[in-house]
Protein backbone atom coordinates (compact mmCIF):
# COMPACT_ATOMS: atom_id res chain seq x y z
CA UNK A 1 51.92 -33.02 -87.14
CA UNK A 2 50.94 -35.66 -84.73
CA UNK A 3 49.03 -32.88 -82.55
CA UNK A 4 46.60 -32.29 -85.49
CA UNK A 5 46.23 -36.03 -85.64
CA UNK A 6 42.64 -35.09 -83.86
CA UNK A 7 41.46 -33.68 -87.20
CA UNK A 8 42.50 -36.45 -89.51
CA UNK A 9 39.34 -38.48 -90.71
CA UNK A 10 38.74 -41.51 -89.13
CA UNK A 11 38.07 -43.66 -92.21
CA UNK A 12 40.54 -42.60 -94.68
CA UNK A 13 43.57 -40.64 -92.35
CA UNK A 14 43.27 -37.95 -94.30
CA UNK A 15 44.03 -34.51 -93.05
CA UNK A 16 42.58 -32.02 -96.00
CA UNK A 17 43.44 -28.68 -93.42
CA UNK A 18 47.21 -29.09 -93.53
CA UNK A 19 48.52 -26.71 -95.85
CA UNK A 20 50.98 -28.28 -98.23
CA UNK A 21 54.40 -27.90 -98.27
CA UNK A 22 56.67 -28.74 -100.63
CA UNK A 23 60.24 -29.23 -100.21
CA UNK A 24 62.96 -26.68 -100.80
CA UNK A 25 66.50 -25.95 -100.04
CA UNK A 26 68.87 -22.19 -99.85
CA UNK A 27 69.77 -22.51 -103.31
CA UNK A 28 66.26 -23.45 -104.97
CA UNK A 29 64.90 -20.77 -103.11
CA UNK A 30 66.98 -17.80 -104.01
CA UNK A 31 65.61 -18.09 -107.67
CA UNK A 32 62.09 -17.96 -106.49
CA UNK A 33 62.75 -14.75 -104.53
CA UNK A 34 64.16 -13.18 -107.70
CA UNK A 35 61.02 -14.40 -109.71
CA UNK A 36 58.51 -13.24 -107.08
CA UNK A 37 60.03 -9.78 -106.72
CA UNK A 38 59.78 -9.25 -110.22
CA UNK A 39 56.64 -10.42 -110.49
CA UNK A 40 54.85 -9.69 -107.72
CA UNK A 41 54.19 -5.27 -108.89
CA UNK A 42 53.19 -6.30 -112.38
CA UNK A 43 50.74 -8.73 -110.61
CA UNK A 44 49.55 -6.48 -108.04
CA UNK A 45 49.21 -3.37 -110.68
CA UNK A 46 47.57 -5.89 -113.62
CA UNK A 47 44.95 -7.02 -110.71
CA UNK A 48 44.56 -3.47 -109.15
CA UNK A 49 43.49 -1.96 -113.14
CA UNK A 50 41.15 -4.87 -114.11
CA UNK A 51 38.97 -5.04 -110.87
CA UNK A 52 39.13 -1.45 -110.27
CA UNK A 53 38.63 -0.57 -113.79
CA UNK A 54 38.34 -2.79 -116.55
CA UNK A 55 35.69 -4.99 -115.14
CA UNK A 56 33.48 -2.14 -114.48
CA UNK A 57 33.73 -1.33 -118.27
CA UNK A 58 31.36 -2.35 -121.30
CA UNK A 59 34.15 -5.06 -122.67
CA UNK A 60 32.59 -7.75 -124.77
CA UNK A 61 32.92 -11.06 -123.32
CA UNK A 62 35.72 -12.71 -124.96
CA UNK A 63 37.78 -9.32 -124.08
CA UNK A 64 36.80 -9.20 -120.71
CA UNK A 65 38.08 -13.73 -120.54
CA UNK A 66 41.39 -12.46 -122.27
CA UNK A 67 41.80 -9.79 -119.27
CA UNK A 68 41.21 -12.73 -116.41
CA UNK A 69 43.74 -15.04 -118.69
CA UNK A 70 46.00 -12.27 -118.23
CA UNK A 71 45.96 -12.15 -114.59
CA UNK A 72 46.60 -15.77 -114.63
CA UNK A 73 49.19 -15.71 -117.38
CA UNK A 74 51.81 -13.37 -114.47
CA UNK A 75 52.30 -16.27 -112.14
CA UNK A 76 52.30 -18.51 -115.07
CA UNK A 77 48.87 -20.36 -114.59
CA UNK A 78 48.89 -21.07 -118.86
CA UNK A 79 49.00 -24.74 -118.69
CA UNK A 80 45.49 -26.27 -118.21
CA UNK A 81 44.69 -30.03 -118.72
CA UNK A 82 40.86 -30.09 -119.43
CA UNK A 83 39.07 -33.50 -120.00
CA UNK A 84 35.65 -34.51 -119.78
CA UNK A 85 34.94 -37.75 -117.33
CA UNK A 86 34.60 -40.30 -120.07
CA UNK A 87 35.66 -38.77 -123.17
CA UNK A 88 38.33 -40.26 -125.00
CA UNK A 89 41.40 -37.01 -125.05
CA UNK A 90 41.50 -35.49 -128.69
CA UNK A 91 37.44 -35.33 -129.08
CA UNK A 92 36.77 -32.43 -126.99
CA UNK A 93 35.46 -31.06 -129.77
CA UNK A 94 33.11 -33.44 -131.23
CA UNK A 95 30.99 -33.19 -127.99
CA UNK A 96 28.02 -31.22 -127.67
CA UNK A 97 27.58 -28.23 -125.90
CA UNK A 98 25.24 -29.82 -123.44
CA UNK A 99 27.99 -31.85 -122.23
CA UNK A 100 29.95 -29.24 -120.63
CA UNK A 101 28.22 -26.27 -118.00
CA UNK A 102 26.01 -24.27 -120.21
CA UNK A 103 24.11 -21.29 -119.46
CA UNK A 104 20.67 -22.20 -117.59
CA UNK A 105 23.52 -24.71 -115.54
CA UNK A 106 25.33 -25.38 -112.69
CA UNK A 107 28.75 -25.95 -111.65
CA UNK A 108 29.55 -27.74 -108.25
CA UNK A 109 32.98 -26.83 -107.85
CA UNK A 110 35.68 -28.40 -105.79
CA UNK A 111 36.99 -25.49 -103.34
CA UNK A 112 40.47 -25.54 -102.87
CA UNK A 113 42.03 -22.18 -104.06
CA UNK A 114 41.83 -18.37 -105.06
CA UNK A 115 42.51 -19.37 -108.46
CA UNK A 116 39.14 -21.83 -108.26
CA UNK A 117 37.48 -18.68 -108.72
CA UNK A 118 39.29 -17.02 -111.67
CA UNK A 119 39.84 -20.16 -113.97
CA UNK A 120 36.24 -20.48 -114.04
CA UNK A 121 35.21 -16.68 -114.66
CA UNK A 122 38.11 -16.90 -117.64
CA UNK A 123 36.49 -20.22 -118.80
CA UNK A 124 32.93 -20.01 -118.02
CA UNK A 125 31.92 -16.39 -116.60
CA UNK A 126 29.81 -17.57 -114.17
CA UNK A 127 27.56 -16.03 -111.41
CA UNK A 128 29.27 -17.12 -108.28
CA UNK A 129 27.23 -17.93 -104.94
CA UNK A 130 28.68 -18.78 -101.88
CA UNK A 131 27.08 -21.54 -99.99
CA UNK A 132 27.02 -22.53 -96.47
CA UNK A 133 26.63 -26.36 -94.26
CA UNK A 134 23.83 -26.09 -92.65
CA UNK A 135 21.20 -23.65 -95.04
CA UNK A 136 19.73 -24.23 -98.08
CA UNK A 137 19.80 -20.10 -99.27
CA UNK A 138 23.52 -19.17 -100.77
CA UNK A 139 24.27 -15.72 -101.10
CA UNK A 140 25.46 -13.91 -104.52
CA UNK A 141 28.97 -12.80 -104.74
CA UNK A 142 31.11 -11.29 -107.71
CA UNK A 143 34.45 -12.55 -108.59
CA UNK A 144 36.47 -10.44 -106.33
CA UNK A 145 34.44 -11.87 -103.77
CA UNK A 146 34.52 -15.31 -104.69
CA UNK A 147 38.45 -15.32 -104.72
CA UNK A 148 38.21 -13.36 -100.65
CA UNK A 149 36.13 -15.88 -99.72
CA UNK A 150 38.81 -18.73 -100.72
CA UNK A 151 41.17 -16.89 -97.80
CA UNK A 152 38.58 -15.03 -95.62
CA UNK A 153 37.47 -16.30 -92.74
CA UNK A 154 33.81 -15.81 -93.44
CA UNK A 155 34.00 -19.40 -95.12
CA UNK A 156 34.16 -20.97 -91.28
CA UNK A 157 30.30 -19.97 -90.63
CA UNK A 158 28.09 -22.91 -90.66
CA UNK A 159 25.09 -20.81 -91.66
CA UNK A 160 24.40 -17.16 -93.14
CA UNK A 161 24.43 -14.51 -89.74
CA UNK A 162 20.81 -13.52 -88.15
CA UNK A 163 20.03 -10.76 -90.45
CA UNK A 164 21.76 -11.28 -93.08
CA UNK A 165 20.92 -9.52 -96.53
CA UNK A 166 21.52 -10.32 -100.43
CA UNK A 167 20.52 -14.57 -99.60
CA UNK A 168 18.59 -16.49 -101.98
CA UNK A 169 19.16 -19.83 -103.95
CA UNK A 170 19.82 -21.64 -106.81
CA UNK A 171 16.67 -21.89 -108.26
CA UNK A 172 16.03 -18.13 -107.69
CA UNK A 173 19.38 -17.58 -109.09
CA UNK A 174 18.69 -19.97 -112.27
CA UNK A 175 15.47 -17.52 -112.73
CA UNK A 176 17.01 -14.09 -112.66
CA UNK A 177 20.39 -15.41 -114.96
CA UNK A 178 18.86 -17.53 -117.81
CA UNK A 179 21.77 -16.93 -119.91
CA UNK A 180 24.60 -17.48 -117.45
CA UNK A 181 26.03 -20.79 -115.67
CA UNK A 182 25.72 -20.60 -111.87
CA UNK A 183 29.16 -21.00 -109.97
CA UNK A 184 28.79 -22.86 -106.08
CA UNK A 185 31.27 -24.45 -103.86
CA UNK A 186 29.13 -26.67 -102.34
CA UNK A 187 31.84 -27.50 -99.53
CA UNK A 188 32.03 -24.20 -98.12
CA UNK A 189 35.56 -24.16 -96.78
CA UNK A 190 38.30 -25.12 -98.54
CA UNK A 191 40.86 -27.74 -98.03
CA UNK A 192 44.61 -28.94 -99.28
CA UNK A 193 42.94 -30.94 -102.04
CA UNK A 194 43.10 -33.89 -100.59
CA UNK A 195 39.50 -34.60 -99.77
CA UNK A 196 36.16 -33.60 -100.47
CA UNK A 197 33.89 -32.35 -97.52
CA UNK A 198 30.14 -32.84 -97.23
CA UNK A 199 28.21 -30.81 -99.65
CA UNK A 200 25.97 -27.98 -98.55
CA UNK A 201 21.96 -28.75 -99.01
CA UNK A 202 21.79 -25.49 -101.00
CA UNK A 203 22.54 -28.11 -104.44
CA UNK A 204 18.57 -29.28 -103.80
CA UNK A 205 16.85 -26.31 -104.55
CA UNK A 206 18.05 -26.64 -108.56
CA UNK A 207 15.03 -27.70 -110.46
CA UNK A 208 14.78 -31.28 -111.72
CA UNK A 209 15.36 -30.39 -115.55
CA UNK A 210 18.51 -28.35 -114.60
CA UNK A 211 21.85 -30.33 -114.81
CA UNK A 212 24.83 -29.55 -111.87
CA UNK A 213 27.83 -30.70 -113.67
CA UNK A 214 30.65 -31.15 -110.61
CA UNK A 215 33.86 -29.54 -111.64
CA UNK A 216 37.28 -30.45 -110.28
CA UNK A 217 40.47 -28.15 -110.43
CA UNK A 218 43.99 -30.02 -109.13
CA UNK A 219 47.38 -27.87 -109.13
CA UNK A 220 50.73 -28.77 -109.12
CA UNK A 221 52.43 -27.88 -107.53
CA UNK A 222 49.76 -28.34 -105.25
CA UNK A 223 50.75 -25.94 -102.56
CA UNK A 224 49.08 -22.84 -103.90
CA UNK A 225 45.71 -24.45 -102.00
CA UNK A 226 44.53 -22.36 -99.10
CA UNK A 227 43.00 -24.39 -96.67
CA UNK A 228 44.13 -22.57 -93.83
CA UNK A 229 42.27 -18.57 -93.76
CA UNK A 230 44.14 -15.56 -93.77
CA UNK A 231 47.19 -16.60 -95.30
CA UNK A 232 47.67 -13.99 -98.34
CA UNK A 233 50.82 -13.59 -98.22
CA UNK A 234 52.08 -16.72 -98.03
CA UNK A 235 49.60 -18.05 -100.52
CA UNK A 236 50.89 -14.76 -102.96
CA UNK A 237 54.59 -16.22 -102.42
CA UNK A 238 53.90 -19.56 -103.70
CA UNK A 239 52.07 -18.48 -106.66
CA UNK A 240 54.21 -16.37 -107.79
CA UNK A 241 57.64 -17.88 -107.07
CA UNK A 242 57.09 -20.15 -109.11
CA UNK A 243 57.73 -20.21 -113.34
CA UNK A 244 55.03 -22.28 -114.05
CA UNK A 245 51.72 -24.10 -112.50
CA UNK A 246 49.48 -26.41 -113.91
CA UNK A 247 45.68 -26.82 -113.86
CA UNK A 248 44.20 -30.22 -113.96
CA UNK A 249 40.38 -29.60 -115.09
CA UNK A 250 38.05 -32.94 -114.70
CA UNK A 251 34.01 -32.17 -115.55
CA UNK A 252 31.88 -35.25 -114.93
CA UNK A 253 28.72 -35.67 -116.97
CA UNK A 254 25.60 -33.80 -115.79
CA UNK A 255 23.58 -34.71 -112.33
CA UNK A 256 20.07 -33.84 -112.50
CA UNK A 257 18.58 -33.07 -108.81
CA UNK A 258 15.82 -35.97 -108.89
CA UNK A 259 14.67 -35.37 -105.67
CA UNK A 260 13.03 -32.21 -106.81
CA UNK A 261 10.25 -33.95 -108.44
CA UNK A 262 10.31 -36.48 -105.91
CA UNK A 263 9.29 -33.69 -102.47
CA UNK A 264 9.71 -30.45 -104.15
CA UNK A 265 11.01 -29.15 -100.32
CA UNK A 266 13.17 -26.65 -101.96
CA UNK A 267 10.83 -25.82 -104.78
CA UNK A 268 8.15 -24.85 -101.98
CA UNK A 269 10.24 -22.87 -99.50
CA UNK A 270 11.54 -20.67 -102.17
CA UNK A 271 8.07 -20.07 -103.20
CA UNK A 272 6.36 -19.51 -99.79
CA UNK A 273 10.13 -17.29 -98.89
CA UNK A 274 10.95 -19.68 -96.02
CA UNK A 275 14.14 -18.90 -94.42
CA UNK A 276 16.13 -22.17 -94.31
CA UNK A 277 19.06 -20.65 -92.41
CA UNK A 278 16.57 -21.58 -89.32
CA UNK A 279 14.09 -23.63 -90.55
CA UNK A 280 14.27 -27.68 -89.73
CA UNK A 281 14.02 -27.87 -93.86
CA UNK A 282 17.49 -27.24 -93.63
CA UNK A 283 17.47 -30.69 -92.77
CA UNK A 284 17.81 -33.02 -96.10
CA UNK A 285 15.61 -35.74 -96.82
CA UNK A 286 16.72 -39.35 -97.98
CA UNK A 287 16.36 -38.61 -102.10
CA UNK A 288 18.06 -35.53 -101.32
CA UNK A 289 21.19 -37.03 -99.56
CA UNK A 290 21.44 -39.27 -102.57
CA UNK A 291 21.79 -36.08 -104.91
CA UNK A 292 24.41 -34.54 -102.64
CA UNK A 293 26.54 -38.01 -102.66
CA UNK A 294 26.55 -38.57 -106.39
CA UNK A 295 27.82 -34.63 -107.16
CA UNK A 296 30.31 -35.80 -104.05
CA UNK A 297 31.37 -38.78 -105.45
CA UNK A 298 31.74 -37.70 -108.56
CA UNK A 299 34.08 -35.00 -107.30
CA UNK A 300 36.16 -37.33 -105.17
CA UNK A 301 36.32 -39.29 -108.69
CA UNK A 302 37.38 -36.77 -110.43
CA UNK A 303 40.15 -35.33 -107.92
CA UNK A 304 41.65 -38.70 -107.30
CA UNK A 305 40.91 -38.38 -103.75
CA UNK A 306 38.31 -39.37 -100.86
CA UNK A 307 35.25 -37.79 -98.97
CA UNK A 308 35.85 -37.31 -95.17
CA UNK A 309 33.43 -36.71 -92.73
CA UNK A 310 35.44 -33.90 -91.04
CA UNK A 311 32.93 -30.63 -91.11
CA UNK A 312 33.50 -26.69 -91.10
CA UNK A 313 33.14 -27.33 -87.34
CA UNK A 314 36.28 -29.05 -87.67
CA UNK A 315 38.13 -26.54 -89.88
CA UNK A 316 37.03 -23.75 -87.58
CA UNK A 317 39.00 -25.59 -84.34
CA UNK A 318 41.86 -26.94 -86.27
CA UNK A 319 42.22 -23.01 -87.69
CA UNK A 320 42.14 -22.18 -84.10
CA UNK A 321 44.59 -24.68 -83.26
CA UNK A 322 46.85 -24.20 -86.06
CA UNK A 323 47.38 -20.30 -85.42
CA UNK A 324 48.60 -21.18 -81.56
């Protein structure tokens, strides 16, 4: 790997574009072809009925979060760690329910993997907005299109295309959902899990009084990350070769976006319909930054891991790279 060593992060050595690997020999991988043959049409049929047909159907909520468990339950995603950052294990449920995302919320989610997407529609039913570097707007997608994004190579644009339709932010999207929590990924790209890129400027257009609770999802094994577009099949394989995977779930405490009430930038180009795909308010200011590094470090906390200064810039030409 010594020819990637170019997109390794200078401060840490981390490379969070390597896809993960984990080691396997002729004899422990003739089981997992067995298991992902048998699996792989019940998965493919299950998936095919609920986003074809069931999710299109008036199915109360808690039937519509036993359907998603059920997509996760085929490649045996059932074992899910879930703690709260600070709270002892075994009082889960003695906390109130401001101290976990919440309608009227948001959740800054680490971006690693298809299944980012699903745990958190099973778990939270969110509305899901994709986010990019170097704009402010994000643009609405549904669940199918929040778990493409995770392998498409859409994810490698730094900001929304000239012309672009459907874009609007947080705040807007805080307005029009009042009694849903708002899914972002505020790195935009995804990675092996291993770091945490900077954080898209689209965070600072939340209102001050609205808490962005950063959410962090580990696997192991961990190789069912994506951090390298395009790779369905391979990413299908290792999900479903496999008996079992587990979920590590870490939500930190609430961050409230203070620089809102401090400049109000995002407040007033939302209002006046500025577009910040091309507008130098794309830029952050200094209170802003220091919003963007405490949901980042509180991610990096949570996942055990480190933030790198490696961009989608740098994805994009080690994706090139990688595929020669």
């Amino acid at each position: 790997m010594e020819k990637y060593s170019q997109f390794r992060d200078r401060g840490s050595g981390i490379s969070p574009f390597i896809p993960v690997k984990t080691p396997s020999t002729f004899l422990s991988a003739l089981p997992r072809v067995f298991i992902f043959l048998f699996r792989l049409p019940f998965f493919l049929a299950y998936a095919a009925v609920y986003f074809l047909v069931l999710r299109w159907l008036p199915l109360p909520l808690v039937a519509r979060k036993l359907l998603l468990w059920g997509v996760m339950g085929i490649p045996g995603i059932w074992w899910v760690d879930l703690q709260l950052d600070g709270v002892k294990r075994g009082s889960l449920a003695q906390q109130p329910p401001s101290r976990v995302p919440h309608p009227g919320s948001v959740i800054a989610a680490s971006f690693t993997s298809p299944v980012d997407a699903l745990y958190l529609a099973a778990v939270f039913d969110p509305v899901f907005a994709v986010s990019y570097p170097r704009s402010r707007k994000v643009r609405r997608v549904s669940l199918r299109g929040a778990i493409a994004h995770a392998l498409g190579t859409a994810q490698l644009a730094e900001s929304p295309s000239p012309g672009a339709t459907g874009l609007t932010d947080l705040r807007a999207l805080l307005k029009r959902y009042p009694d849903r929590v708002i899914a972002v990924f505020p790195e935009c790209g995804t990675t092996n899990g291993k770091a945490i890129l900077p954080l898209s400027p689209s965070l600072v257009t939340v209102p001050a009084d609205t808490k962005i609770f950063p959410v962090s999802m580990r696997y192991t094994p961990p190789d069912i990350t994506t951090p390298v577009p395009g790779a369905w099949f391979a990413f299908l394989w290792k999900l479903l070769s496999r008996p079992t995977h587990l979920v590590r779930v870490r939500i930190a405490e609430g961050v409230l976006n203070t620089s809102a009430s401090v400049n109000g930038v995002g407040a007033a180009a939302a209002a006046h319909g500025v577009d910040e795909a091309s507008s130098p308010q794309s830029d952050v200011t200094y209170e802003e930054q220091l919003v963007l590094d405490r949901v980042a470090e509180a991610l990096a906390r949570l996942g055990r891991n480190k933030r790198v200064g490696l961009t989608l810039q740098d994805k994009a030409r080690f994706v090139e790279a990688w595929r020669k």
